[in-house]
Protein backbone atom coordinates (compact mmCIF):
# COMPACT_ATOMS: atom_id res chain seq x y z
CA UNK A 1 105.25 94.71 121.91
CA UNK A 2 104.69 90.91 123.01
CA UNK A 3 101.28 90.79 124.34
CA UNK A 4 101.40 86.68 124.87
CA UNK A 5 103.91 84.39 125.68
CA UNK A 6 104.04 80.55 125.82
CA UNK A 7 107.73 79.75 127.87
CA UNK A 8 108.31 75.89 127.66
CA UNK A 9 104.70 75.33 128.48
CA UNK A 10 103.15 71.39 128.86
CA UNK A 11 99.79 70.69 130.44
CA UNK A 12 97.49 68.20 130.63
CA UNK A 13 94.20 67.80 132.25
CA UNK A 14 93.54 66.09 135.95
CA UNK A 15 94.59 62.37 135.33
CA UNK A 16 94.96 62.74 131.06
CA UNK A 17 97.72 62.84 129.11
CA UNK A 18 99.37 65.55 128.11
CA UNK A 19 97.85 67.91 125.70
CA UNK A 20 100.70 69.98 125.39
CA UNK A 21 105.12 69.42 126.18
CA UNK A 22 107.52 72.12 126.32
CA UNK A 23 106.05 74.44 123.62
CA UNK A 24 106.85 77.83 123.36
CA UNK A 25 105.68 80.77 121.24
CA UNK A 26 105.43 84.47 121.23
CA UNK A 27 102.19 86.69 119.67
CA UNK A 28 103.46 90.51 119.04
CA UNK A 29 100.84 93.01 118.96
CA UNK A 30 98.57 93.71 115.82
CA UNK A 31 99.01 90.51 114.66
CA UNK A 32 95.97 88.49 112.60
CA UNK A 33 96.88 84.88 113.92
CA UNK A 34 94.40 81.43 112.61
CA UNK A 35 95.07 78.39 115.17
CA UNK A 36 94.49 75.21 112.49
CA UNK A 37 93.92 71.66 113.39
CA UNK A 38 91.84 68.59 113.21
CA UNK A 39 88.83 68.03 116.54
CA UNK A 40 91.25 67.08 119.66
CA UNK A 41 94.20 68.54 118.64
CA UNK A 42 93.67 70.89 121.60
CA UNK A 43 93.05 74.34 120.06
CA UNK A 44 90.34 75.15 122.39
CA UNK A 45 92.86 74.43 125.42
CA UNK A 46 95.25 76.78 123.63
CA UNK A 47 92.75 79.65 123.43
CA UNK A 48 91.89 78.73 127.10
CA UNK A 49 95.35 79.24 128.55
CA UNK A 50 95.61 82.57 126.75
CA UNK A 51 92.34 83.23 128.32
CA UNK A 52 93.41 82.88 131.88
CA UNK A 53 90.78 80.18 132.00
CA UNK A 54 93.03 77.19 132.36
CA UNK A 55 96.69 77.47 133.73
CA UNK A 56 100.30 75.57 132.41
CA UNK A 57 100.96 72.41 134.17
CA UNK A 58 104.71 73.24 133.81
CA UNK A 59 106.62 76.40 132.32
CA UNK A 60 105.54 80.05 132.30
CA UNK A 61 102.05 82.06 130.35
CA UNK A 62 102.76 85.81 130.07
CA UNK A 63 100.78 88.70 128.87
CA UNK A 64 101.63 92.11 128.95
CA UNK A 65 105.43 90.80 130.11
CA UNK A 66 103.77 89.59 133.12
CA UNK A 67 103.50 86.14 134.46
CA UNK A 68 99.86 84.98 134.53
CA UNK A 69 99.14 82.79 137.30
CA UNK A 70 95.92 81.28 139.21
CA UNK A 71 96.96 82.92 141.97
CA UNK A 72 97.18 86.45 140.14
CA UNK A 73 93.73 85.98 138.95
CA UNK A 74 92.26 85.30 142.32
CA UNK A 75 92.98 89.00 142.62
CA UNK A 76 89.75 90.97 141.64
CA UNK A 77 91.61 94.06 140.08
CA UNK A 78 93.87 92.11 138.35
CA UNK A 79 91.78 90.01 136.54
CA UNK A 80 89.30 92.82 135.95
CA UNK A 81 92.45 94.47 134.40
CA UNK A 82 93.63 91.40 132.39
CA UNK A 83 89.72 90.58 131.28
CA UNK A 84 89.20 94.03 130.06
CA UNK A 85 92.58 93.34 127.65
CA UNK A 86 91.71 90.11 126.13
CA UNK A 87 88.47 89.42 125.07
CA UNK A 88 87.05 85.64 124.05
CA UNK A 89 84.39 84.76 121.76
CA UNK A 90 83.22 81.04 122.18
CA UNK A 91 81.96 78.85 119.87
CA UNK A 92 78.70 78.59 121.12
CA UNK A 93 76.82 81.61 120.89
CA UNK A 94 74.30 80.26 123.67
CA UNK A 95 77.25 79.75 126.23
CA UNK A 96 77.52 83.54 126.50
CA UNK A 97 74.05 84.72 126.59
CA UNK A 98 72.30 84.80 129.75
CA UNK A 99 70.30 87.89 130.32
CA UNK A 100 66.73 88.56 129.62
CA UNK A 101 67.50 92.05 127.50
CA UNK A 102 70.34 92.59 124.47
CA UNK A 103 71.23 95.86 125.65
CA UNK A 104 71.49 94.53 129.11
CA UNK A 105 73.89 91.58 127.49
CA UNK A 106 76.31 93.98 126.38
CA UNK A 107 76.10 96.17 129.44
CA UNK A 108 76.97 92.96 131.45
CA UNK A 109 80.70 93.42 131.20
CA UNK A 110 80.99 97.03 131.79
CA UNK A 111 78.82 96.64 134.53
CA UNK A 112 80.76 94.40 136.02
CA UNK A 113 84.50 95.91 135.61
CA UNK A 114 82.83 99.08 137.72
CA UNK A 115 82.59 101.61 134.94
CA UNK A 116 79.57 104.58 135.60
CA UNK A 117 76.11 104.15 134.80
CA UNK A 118 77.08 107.08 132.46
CA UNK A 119 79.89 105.37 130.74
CA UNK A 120 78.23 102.08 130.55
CA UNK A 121 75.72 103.62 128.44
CA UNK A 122 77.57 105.53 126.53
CA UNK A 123 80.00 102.06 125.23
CA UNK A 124 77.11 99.90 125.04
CA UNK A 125 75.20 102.48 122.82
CA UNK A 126 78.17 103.30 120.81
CA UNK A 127 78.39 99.43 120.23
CA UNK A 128 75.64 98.43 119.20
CA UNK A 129 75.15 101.28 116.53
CA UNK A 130 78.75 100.32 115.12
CA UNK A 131 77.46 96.84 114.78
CA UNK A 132 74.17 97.87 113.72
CA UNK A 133 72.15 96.15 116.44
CA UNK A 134 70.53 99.27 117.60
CA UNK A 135 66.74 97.45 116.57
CA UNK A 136 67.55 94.28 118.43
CA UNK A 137 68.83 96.28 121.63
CA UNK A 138 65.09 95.03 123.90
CA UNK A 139 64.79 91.81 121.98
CA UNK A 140 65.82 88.28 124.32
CA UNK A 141 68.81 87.20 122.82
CA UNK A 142 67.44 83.62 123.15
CA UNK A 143 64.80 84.56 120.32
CA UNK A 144 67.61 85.53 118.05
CA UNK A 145 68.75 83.79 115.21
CA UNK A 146 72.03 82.02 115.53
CA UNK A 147 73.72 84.83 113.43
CA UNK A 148 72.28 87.36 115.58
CA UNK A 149 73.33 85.90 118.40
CA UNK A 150 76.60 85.42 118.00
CA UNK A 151 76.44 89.39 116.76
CA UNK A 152 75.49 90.48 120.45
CA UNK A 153 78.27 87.96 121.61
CA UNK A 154 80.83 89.66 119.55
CA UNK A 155 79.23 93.34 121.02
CA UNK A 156 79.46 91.79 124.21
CA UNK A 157 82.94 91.29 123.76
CA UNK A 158 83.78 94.45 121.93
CA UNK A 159 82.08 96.97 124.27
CA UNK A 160 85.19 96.66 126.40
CA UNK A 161 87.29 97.32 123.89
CA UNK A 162 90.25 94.44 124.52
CA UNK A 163 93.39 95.32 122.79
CA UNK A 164 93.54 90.84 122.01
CA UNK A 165 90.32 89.56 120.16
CA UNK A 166 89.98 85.46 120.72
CA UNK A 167 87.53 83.59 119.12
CA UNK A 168 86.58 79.72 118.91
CA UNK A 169 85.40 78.99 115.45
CA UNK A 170 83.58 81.85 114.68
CA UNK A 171 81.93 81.06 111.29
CA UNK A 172 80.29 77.96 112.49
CA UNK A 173 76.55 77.45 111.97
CA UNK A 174 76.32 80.73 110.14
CA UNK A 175 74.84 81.54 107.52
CA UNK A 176 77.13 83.30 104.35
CA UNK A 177 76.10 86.97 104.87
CA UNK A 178 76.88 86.44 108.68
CA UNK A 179 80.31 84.75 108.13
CA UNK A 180 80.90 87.71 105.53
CA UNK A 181 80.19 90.41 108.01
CA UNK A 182 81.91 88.21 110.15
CA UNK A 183 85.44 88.49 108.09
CA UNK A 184 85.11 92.39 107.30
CA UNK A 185 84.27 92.92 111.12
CA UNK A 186 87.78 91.36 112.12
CA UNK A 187 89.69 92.44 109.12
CA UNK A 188 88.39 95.89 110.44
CA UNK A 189 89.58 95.30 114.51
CA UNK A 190 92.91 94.26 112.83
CA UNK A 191 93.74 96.92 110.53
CA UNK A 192 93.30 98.99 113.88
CA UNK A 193 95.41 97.65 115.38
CA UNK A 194 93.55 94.74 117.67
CA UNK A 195 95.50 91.25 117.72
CA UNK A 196 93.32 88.70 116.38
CA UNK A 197 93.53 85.11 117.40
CA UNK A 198 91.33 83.11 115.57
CA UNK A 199 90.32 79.36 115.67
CA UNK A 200 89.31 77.62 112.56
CA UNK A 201 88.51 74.99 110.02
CA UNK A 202 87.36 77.59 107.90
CA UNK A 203 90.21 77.41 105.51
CA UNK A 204 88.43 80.61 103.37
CA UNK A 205 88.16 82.17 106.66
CA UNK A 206 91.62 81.17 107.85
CA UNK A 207 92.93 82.59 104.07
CA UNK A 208 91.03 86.25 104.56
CA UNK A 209 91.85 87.35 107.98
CA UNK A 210 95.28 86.14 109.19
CA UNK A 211 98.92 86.51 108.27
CA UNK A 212 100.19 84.19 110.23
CA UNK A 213 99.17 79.84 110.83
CA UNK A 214 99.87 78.13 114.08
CA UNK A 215 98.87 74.63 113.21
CA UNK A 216 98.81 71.64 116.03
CA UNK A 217 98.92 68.04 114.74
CA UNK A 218 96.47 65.30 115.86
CA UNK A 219 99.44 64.56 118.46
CA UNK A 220 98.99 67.85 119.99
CA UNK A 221 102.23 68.95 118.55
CA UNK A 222 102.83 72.98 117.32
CA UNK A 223 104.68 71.59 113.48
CA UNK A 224 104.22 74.79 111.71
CA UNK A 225 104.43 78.54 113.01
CA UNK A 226 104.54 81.19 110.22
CA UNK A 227 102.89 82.97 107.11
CA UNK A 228 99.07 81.45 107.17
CA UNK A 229 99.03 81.39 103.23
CA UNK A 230 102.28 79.16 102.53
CA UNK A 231 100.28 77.02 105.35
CA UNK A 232 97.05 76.77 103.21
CA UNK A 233 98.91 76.56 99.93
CA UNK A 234 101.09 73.05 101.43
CA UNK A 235 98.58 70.11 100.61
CA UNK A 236 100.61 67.88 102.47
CA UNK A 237 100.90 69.60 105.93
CA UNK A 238 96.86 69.83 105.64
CA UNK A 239 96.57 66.63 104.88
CA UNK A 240 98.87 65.73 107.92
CA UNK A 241 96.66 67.08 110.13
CA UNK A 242 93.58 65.88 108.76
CA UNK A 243 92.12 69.20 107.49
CA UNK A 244 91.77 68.36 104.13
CA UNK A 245 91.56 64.96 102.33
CA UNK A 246 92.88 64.45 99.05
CA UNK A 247 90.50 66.36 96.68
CA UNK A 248 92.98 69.05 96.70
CA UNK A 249 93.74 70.99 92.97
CA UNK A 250 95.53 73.85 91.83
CA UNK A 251 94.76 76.18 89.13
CA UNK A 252 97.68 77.59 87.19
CA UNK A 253 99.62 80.79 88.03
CA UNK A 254 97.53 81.85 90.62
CA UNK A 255 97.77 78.62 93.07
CA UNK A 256 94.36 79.02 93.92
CA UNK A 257 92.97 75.57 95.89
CA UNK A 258 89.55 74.16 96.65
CA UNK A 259 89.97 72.39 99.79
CA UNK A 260 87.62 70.54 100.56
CA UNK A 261 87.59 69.61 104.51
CA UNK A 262 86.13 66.72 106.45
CA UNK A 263 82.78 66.78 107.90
């Protein structure tokens, strides 16, 4: 099944230039997708317009085979509907927090799609002990750590359990252990069948979780759609778009690369 679908899409921001022209691409379900390229290329726009948060200035967004429109999401039960499928993770940890109580973080969403006081604490309960955050559940979540807090973002997200997982560079600022949990969490999600969407520097990270690269040059051009490790493995398409510089080796047989990425 197609769950996303980019029709001959350009847009641009009110008086910019255009970010995207005429691209088109399709995400099929269960899929482990990493979004590469360098700061502007204008992955966080692309995660937006699968998010329903920006629009196409020309050509046609679907999900779920259905047109997704501003107008459409004016509709309450739509976009309840639509919201409850896709789920984003942003970058920021901090953008997503706002309530005085973790527990009452991740009961936000439920809350708010109209689910029972019953059900609501049934999900959020069921969450947090599959992510092991029962201890933190009447902690603020703006005395966490940062790897804590972007935990109860990710439960935040996963207590509605969306059928498309987005997430805006979700390894940054975290310590290893975090960013390790991190990459066995969505390796998990995907080998059940979630579609991950992931956007990245993270090379390692890209390498671990995805099958499949979309990669956007510094022109704000899609130049390579397919399998994520030929991607990583092609020094000179990194280098292209400014991912990696030119301390780039490989050892042997087993074409394993140290890539070492600009600050």
């Amino acid at each position: 099944m197609t769950v996303m679908e980019l029709d001959k899409i350009s847009f641009r921001y009110e008086h910019e230039e255009w970010l995207f022209n005429n691209m088109s691409l399709t995400i099929e379900a269960g899929e482990s997708i990493c979004l590469l390229g360098a700061n502007g290329s204008g992955k966080s726009t692309l995660l937006k317009l699968f998010c329903g948060l920006v629009f196409p200035s020309t050509g046609i967004y679907r999900a779920f085979e259905q047109e997704i429109t501003e107008d459409l999401l004016e509709d309450n039960r739509f976009a309840q509907g639509f919201h409850r499928r896709i789920g984003f993770i942003f970058q920021n940890s901090d953008a997503q927090l706002f309530t005085s109580r973790v527990w009452d973080e991740v009961a936000f969403g439920p809350l708010q799609m109209g689910f029972s006081r019953a059900e609501v604490k049934r999900r959020v309960d069921d969450v947090l002990v599959m992510l092991n955050l029962q201890n933190l559940a009447g902690r603020s979540p703006h005395r966490l750590s940062g790897g804590e807090k972007k935990k109860v973002a990710v439960a935040s997200t996963l207590v509605l359990n969306p059928e498309v997982i987005i997430l805006d560079e979700p390894t940054n600022g975290l310590d290893p252990k975090t960013q390790r949990w991190m990459v066995e969490l969505l390796m998990e999600l995907n080998k059940h069948g979630r579609t991950i969407i992931t956007s990245t520097h993270n090379l390692d990270l890209a390498h671990a979780i995805s099958q499949r690269a979309l990669v956007l040059s510094e022109e704000h051009c899609l130049i390579y759609d397919g399998d994520s490790h030929k991607a990583l493995e092609d020094k000179q398409l990194l280098m292209a778009v400014n991912l990696i510089d030119e301390y780039c080796h490989v050892h042997g047989e087993s074409q394993h690369s140290h890539l070492y990425k600009h600050g």
